[in-house]
Protein backbone atom coordinates (compact mmCIF):
# COMPACT_ATOMS: atom_id res chain seq x y z
CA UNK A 1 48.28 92.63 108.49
CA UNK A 2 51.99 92.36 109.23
CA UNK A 3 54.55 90.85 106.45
CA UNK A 4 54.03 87.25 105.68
CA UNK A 5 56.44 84.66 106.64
CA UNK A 6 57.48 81.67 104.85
CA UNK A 7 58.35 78.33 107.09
CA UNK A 8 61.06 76.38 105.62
CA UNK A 9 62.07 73.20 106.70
CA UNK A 10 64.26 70.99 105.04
CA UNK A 11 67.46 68.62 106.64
CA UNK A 12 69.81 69.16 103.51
CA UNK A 13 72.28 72.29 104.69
CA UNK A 14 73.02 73.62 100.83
CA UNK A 15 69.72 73.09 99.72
CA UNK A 16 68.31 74.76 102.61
CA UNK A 17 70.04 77.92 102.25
CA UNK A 18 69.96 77.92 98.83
CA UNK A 19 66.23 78.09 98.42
CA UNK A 20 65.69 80.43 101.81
CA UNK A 21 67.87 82.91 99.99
CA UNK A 22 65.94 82.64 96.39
CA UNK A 23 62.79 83.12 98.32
CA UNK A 24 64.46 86.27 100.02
CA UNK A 25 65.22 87.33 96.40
CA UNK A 26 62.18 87.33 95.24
CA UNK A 27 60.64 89.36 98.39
CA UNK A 28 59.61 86.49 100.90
CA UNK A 29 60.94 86.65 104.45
CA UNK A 30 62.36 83.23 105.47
CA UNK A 31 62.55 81.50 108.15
CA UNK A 32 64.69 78.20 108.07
CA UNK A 33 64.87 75.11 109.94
CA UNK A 34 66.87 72.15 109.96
CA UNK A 35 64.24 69.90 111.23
CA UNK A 36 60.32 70.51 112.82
CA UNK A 37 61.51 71.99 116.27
CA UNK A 38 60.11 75.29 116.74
CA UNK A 39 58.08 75.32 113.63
CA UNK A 40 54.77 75.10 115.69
CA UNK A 41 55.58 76.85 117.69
CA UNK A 42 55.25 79.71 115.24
CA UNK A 43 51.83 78.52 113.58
CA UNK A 44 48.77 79.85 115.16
CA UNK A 45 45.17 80.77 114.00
CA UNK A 46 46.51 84.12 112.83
CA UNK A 47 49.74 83.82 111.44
CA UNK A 48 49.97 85.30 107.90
CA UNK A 49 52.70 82.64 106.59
CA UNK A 50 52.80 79.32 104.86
CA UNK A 51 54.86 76.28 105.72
CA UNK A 52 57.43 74.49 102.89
CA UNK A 53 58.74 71.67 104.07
CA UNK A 54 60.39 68.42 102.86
CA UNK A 55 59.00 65.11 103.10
CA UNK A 56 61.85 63.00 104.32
CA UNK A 57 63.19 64.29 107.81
CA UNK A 58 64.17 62.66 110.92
CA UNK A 59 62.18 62.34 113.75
CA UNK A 60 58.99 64.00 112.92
CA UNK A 61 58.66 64.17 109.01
CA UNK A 62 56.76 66.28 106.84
CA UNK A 63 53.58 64.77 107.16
CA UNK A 64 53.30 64.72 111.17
CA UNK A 65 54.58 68.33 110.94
CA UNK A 66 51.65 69.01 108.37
CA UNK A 67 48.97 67.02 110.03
CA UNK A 68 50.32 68.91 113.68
CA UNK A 69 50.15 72.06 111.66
CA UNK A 70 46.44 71.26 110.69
CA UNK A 71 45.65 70.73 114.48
CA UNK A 72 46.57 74.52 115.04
CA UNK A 73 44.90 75.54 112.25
CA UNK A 74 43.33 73.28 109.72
CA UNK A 75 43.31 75.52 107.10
CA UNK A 76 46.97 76.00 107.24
CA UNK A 77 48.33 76.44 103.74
CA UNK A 78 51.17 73.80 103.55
CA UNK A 79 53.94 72.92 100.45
CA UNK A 80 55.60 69.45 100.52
CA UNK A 81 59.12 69.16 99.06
CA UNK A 82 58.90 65.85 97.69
CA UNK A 83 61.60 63.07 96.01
CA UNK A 84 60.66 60.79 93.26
CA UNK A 85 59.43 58.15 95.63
CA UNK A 86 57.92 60.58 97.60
CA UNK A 87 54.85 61.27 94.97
CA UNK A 88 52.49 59.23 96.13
CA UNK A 89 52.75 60.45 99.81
CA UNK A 90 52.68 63.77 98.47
CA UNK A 91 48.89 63.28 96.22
CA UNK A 92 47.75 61.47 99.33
CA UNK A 93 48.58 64.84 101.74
CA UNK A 94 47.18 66.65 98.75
CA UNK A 95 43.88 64.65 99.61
CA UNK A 96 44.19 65.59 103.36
CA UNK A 97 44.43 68.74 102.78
CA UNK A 98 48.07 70.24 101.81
CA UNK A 99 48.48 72.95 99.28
CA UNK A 100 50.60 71.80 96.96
CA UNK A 101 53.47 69.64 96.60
CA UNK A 102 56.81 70.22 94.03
CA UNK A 103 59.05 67.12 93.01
CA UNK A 104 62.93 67.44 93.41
CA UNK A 105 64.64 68.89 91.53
CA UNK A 106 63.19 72.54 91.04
CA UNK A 107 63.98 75.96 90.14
CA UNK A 108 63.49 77.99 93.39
CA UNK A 109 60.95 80.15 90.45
CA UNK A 110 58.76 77.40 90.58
CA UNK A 111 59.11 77.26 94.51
CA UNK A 112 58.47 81.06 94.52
CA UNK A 113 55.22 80.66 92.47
CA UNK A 114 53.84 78.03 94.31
CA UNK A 115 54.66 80.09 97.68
CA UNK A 116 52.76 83.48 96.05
CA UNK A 117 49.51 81.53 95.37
CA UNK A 118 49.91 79.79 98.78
CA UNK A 119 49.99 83.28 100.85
CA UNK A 120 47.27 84.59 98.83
CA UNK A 121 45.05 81.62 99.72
CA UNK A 122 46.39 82.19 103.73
CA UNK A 123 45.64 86.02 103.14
CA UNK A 124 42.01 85.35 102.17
CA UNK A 125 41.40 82.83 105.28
CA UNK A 126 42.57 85.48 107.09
CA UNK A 127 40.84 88.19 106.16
CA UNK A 128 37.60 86.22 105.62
CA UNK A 129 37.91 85.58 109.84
CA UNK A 130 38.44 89.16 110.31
CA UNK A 131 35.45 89.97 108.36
CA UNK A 132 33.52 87.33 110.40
CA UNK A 133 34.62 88.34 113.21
CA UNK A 134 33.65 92.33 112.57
CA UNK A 135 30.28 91.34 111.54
CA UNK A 136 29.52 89.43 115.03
CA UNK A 137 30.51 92.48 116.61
CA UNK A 138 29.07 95.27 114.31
CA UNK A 139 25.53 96.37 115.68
CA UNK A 140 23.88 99.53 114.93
CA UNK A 141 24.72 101.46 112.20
CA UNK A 142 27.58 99.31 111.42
CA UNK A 143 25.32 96.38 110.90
CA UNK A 144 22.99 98.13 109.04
CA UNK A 145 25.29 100.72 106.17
CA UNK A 146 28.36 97.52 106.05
CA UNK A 147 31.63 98.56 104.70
CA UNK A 148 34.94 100.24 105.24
CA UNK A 149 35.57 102.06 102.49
CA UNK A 150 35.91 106.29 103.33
CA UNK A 151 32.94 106.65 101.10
CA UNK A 152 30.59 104.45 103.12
CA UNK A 153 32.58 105.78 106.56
CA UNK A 154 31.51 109.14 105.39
CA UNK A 155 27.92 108.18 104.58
CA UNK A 156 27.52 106.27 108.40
CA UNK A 157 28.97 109.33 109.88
CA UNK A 158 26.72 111.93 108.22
CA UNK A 159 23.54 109.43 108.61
CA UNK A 160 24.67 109.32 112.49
CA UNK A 161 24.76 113.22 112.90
CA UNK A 162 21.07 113.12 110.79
CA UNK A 163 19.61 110.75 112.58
CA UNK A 164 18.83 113.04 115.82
CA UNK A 165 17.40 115.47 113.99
CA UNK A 166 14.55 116.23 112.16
CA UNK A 167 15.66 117.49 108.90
CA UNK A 168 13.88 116.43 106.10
CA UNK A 169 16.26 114.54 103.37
CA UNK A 170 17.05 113.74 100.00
CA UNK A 171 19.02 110.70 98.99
CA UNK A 172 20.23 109.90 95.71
CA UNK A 173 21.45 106.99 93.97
CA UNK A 174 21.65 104.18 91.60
CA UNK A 175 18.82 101.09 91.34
CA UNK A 176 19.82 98.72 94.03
CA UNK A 177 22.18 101.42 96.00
CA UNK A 178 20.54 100.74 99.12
CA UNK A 179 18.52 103.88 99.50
CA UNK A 180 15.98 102.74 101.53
CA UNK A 181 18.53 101.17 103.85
CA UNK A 182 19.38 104.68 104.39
CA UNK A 183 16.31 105.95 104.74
CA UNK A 184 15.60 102.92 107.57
CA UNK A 185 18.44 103.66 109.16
CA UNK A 186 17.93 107.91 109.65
CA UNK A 187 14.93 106.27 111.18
CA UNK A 188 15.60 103.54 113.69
CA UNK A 189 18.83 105.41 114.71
CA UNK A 190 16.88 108.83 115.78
CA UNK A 191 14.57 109.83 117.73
CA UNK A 192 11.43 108.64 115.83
CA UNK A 193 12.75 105.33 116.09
CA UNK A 194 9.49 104.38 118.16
CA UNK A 195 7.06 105.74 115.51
CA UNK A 196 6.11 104.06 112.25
CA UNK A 197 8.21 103.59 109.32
CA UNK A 198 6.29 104.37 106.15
CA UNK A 199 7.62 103.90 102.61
CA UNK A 200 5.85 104.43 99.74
CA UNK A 201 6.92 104.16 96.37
CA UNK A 202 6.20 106.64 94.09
CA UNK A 203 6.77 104.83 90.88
CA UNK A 204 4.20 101.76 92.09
CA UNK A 205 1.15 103.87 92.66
CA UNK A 206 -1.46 104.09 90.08
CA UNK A 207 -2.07 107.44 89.46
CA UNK A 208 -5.68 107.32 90.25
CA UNK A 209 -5.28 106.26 93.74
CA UNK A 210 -1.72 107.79 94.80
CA UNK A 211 -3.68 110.72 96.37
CA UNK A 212 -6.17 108.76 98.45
CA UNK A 213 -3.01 106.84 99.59
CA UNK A 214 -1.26 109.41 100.50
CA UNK A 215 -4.17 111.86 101.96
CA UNK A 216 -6.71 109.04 102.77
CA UNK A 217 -10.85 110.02 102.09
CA UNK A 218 -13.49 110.37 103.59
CA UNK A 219 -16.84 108.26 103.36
CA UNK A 220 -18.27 109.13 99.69
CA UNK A 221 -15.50 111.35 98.80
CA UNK A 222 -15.67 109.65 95.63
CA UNK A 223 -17.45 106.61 93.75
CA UNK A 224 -16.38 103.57 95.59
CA UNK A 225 -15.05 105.47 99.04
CA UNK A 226 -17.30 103.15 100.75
CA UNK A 227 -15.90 104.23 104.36
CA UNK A 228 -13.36 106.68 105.56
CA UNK A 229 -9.65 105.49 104.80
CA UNK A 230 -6.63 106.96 106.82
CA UNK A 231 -4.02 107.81 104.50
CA UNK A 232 -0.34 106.95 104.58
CA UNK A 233 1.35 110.25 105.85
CA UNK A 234 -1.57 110.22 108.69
CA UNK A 235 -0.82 106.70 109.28
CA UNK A 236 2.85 108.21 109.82
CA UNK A 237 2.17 110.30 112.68
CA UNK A 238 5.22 110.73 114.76
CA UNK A 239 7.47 108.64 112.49
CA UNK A 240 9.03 108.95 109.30
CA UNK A 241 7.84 108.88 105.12
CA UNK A 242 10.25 107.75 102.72
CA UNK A 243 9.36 108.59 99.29
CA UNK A 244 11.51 106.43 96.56
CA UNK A 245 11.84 107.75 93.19
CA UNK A 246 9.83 110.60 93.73
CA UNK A 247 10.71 111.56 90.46
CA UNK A 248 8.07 109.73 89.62
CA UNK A 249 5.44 111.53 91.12
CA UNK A 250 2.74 113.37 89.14
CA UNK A 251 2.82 117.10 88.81
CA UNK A 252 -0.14 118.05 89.70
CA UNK A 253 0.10 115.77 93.35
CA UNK A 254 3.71 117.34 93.55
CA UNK A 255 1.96 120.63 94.73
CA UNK A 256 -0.33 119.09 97.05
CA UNK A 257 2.82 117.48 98.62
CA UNK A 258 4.64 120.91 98.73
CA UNK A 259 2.41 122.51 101.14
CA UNK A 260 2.62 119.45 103.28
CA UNK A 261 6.24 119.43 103.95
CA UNK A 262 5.50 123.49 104.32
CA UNK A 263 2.97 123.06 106.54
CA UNK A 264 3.05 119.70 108.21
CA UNK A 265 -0.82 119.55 107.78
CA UNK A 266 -3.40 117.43 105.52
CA UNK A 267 -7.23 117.21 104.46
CA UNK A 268 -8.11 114.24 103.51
CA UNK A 269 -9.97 113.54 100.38
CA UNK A 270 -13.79 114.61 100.52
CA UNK A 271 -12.78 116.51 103.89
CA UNK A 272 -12.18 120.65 104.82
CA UNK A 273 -10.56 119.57 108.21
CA UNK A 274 -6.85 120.12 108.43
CA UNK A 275 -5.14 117.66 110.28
CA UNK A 276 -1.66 118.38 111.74
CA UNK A 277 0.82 115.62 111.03
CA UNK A 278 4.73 114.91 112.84
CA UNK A 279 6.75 113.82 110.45
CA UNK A 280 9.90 113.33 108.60
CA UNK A 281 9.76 113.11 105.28
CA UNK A 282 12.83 111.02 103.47
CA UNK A 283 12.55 111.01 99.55
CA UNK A 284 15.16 109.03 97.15
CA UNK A 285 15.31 109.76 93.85
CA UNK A 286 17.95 108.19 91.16
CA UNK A 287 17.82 110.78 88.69
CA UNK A 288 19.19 114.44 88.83
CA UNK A 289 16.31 116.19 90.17
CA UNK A 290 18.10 119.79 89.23
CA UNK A 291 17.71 118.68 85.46
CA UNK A 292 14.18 117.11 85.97
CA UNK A 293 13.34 120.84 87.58
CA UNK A 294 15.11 122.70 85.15
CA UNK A 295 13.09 120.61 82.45
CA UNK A 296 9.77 120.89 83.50
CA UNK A 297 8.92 117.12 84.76
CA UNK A 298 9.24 118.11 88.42
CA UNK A 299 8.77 121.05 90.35
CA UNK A 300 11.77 123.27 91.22
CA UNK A 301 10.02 124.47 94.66
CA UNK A 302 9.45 121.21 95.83
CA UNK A 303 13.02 120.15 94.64
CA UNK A 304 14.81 122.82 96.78
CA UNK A 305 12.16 122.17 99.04
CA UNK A 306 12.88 118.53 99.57
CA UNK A 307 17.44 119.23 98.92
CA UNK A 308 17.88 120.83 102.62
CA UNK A 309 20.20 118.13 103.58
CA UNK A 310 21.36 115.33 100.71
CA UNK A 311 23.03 112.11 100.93
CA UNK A 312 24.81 110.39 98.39
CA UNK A 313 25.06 106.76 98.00
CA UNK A 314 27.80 105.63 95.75
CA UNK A 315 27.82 103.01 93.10
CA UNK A 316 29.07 99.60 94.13
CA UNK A 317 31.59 99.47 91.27
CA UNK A 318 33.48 102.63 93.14
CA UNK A 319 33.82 101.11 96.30
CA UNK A 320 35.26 97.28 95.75
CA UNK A 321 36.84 97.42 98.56
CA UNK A 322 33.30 96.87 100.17
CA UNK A 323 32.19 93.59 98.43
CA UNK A 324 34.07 91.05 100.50
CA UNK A 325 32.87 92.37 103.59
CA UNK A 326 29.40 93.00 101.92
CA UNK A 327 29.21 89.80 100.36
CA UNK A 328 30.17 88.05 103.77
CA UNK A 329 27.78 89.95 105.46
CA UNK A 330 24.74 89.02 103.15
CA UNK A 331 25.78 85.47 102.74
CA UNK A 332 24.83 84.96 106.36
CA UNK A 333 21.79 86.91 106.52
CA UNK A 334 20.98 84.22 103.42
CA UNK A 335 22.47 81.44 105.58
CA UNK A 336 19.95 82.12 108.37
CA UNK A 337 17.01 82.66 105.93
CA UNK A 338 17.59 79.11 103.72
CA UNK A 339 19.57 77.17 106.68
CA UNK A 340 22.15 76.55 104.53
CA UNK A 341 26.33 76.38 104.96
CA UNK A 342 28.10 79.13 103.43
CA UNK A 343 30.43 77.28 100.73
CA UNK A 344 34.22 78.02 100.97
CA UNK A 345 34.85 81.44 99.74
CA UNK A 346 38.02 80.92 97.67
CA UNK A 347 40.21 83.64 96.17
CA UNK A 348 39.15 82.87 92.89
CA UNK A 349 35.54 83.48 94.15
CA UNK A 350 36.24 86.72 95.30
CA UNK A 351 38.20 87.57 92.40
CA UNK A 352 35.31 87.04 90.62
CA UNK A 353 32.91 89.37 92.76
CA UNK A 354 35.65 92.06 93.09
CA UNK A 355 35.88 92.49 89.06
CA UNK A 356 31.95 92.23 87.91
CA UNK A 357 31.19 95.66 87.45
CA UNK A 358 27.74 95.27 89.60
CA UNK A 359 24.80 97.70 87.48
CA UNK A 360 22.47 96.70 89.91
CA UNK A 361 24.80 97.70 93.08
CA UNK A 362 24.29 95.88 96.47
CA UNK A 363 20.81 94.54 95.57
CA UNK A 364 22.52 92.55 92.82
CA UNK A 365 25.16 91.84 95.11
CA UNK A 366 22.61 90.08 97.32
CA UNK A 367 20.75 88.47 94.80
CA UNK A 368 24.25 86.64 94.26
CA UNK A 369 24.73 85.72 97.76
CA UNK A 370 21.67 84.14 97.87
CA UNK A 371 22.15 81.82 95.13
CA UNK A 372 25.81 81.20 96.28
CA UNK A 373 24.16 79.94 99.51
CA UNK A 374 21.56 77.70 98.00
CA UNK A 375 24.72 75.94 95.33
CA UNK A 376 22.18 77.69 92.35
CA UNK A 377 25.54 80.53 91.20
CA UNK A 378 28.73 78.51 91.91
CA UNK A 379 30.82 81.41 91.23
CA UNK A 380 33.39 79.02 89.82
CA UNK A 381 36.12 81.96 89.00
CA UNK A 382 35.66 81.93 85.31
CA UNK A 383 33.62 83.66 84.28
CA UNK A 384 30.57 81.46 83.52
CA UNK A 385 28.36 81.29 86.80
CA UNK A 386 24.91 82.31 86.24
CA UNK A 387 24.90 85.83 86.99
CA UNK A 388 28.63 86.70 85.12
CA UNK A 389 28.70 90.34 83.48
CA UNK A 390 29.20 90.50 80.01
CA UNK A 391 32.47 91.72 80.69
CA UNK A 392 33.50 89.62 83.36
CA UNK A 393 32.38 86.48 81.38
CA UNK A 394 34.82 86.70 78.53
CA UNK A 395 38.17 87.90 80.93
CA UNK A 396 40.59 85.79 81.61
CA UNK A 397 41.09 84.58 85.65
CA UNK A 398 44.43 86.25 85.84
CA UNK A 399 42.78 90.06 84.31
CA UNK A 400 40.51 89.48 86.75
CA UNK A 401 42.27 88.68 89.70
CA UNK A 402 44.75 91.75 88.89
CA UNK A 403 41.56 93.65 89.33
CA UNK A 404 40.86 92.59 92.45
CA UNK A 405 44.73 93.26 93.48
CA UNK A 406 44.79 96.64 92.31
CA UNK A 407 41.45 97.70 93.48
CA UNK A 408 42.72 96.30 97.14
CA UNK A 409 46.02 98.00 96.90
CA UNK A 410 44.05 101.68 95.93
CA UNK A 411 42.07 101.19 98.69
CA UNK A 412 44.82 100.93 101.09
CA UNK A 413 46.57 103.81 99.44
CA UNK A 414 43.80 105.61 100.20
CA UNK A 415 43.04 104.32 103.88
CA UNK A 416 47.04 105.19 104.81
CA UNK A 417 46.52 108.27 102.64
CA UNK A 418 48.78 108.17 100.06
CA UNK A 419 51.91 106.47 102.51
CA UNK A 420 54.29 104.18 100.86
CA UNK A 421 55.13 102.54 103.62
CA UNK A 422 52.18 101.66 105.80
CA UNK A 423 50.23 100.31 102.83
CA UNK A 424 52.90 97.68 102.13
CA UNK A 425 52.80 96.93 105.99
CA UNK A 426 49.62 97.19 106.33
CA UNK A 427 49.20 94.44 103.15
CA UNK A 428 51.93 92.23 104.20
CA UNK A 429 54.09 92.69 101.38
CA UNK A 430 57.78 94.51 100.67
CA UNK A 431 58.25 97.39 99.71
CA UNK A 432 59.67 95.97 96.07
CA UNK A 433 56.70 93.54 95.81
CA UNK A 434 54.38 96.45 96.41
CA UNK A 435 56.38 98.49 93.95
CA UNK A 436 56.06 95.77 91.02
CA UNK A 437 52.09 95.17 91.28
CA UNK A 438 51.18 98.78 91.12
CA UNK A 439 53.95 98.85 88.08
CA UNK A 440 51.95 95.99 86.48
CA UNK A 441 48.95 97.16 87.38
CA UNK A 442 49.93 100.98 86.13
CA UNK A 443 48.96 102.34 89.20
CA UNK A 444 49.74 105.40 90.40
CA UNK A 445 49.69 107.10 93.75
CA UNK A 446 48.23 110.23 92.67
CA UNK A 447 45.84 107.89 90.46
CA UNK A 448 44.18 106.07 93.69
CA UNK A 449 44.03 108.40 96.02
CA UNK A 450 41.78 110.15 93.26
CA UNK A 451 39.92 106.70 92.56
């Protein structure tokens, strides 16, 4: 996004100049006009700017130029510049839709503050179209692992080079991480795409049954096998078996499973007849399996056995850059399950998301969506809709905002790897502005590219 640009219009030559050049101080590029010629002809859909302009102005005033502006674009961030008699005008454009308004006379401060909050609101809109506008087009495995953070770019790019073969794999993560996502998506984006998808987990099974579901029986293998039962990794013939939180798996079943992966053959239950099965086998676990091994609660063969090719799914919390695009991306998929409008995604909204620190990852995440589409979680930007953290619920708007700031600004640091320059481009801001948020912030370079 290139550097924004502030529109000021305003009749009065000194007054003009003097508050273009105080904006200038304080990092804004200005451009001035003496009246509303030409200033449409600069607003568009896509321009990263907000317009400031006076009330009282031959030929068109500062309302027709607003309500023109709002024709273009009608969420246009606009400022009036109002006189004492102008107040009333002003709270009525406030009604139809204008930013903000200040009342003559001013410090150009108070201009410059209003101006800040303005561009962040135009920023948002901005980047909330972009993000729409990427999810229509994303299909595939763009549509299916969302973000743009290198971590998840790292993760699509080793699940694409996976996905055509037939190595087994071992994914490991948090609750709510999106494993199985994973594991769908080695799946419908290889080869065995046309075969069955099976998952079973591992955690859910009673242990009395998990080996007739796995293995199926045979007709009086056992008191109650009333008829013969095809078990699930038969039923999986030519596709794929994810196993979540095999971890859980009993001991004892762990070395039947062993010589399946070895041999890619089963009996079921009650049966001598070896069946030969073709499959992949995709387990999840979100414990350290090496420990587990190394402590007796699962077995070390079957661990390397299962660890020929990992994939790691990072925590939400170190990849914030994700959750807009995330969050925009599951709000529609709840949109088209409730029929519901998305509400207006302001910046204190996504301030909020960007600084709860997420323990239950993506599924949270969508849990959150959800109730932001059906008006349940508000998401008010203080702290006290529904699903708040503990943390986030007793931080103050601004703390949390500055989160948000700094974890955007590390991300970009790390996208432009580690260059100055095109992150401040690249976030429409000057160099000096970019400068004093990562000194408030106390961020260093060397700090987020490690992040």
């Amino acid at each position: 996004m290139d550097q924004s640009t502030v529109l000021f219009v305003d009749d009065e030559t000194d007054l003009r100049e003097a508050l273009a050049q105080g904006l200038e101080l304080a990092g804004h590029r200005v451009e001035a006009y003496p009246n509303a010629e030409g200033v449409l002809d600069r607003v568009s859909r896509d321009f990263y700017g907000v317009l400031v302009t006076d009330i009282r102005m031959p030929k068109m005033d500062g309302l027709a130029l607003m309500k023109a502006a709002f024709d273009i674009d009608t969420a246009f961030s606009v400022i009036l510049i109002t006189g004492h008699g102008d107040v009333p005008l002003a709270v009525e454009a406030m009604r139809a839709g204008a930013y903000d308004f200040i009342e003559k006379p001013f410090p150009v401060a108070r201009l410059a503050n209003v101006v800040e909050r303005a561009l962040e609101k135009r920023r948002l809109v901005l980047e909330n179209r972009v993000l729409r506008e990427q999810l229509g087009d994303t299909a595939g495995l763009a549509a299916r692992l969302v973000g743009r953070s290198p971590a998840i770019e790292r993760l699509r790019t080793a699940v694409q080079a996976l996905a055509a073969t037939d190595a087994d794999v071992l994914i490991l993560g948090e609750t709510g991480a999106g494993k199985e996502v994973v594991a769908r998506a080695l799946h419908e984006e290889g080869v065995r795409k046309d075969g069955p998808f099976v998952a079973l987990n591992c955690g859910a099974l009673p242990a009395d049954i998990i080996e007739s579901e796995l293995f199926g029986h045979e007709q009086g293998a056992f008191t109650g096998a009333s008829r013969q039962r095809i078990g699930k990794l038969e039923h999986a013939d030519g596709g794929t078996v994810f196993l979540d939180e095999i971890e859980s798996m009993p001991l004892e079943l762990q070395v039947k499973l062993l010589r399946v992966i070895e041999n890619r053959t089963i009996e079921r239950l009650g049966s001598n007849k070896t069946i030969a099965l073709d499959v992949r086998f995709v387990a999840a676990t979100k414990v350290d399996l090496e420990k587990e091994s190394t402590a007796g609660r699962f077995r070390r063969d079957l661990y390397y056995r299962l660890n020929v090719v990992s994939l790691d799914i990072p925590p939400l919390r170190d990849r914030r850059e994700d959750i807009p695009v995330l969050f925009h991306h599951l709000a529609r998929e709840a949109r088209a399950r409730y029929r519901r409008e998305i509400p207006d995604l302001t910046p204190e909204v996504m301030a909020e998301l960007m600084a709860r620190e997420w323990p239950g990852n993506v599924r949270e995440l969508r849990n959150v969506a959800d109730r932001f589409v059906l008006g349940v979680d508000k998401i008010t930007g203080t702290g006290t809709g529904a699903d708040a953290s503990e943390e986030s619920a007793g931080t103050p708007l601004s703390v949390r905002v500055g989160k948000y700031e700094k974890a955007l600004i590390a991300a970009e640091l790390r996208r432009q790897g580690g260059s100055i320059k095109a992150t401040y481009e690249a976030l429409g801001l000057s160099r000096k502005a970019l400068y004093e948020k990562m000194k408030k912030f106390g961020l260093e370079k060397e700090e987020a590219l490690e992040m």
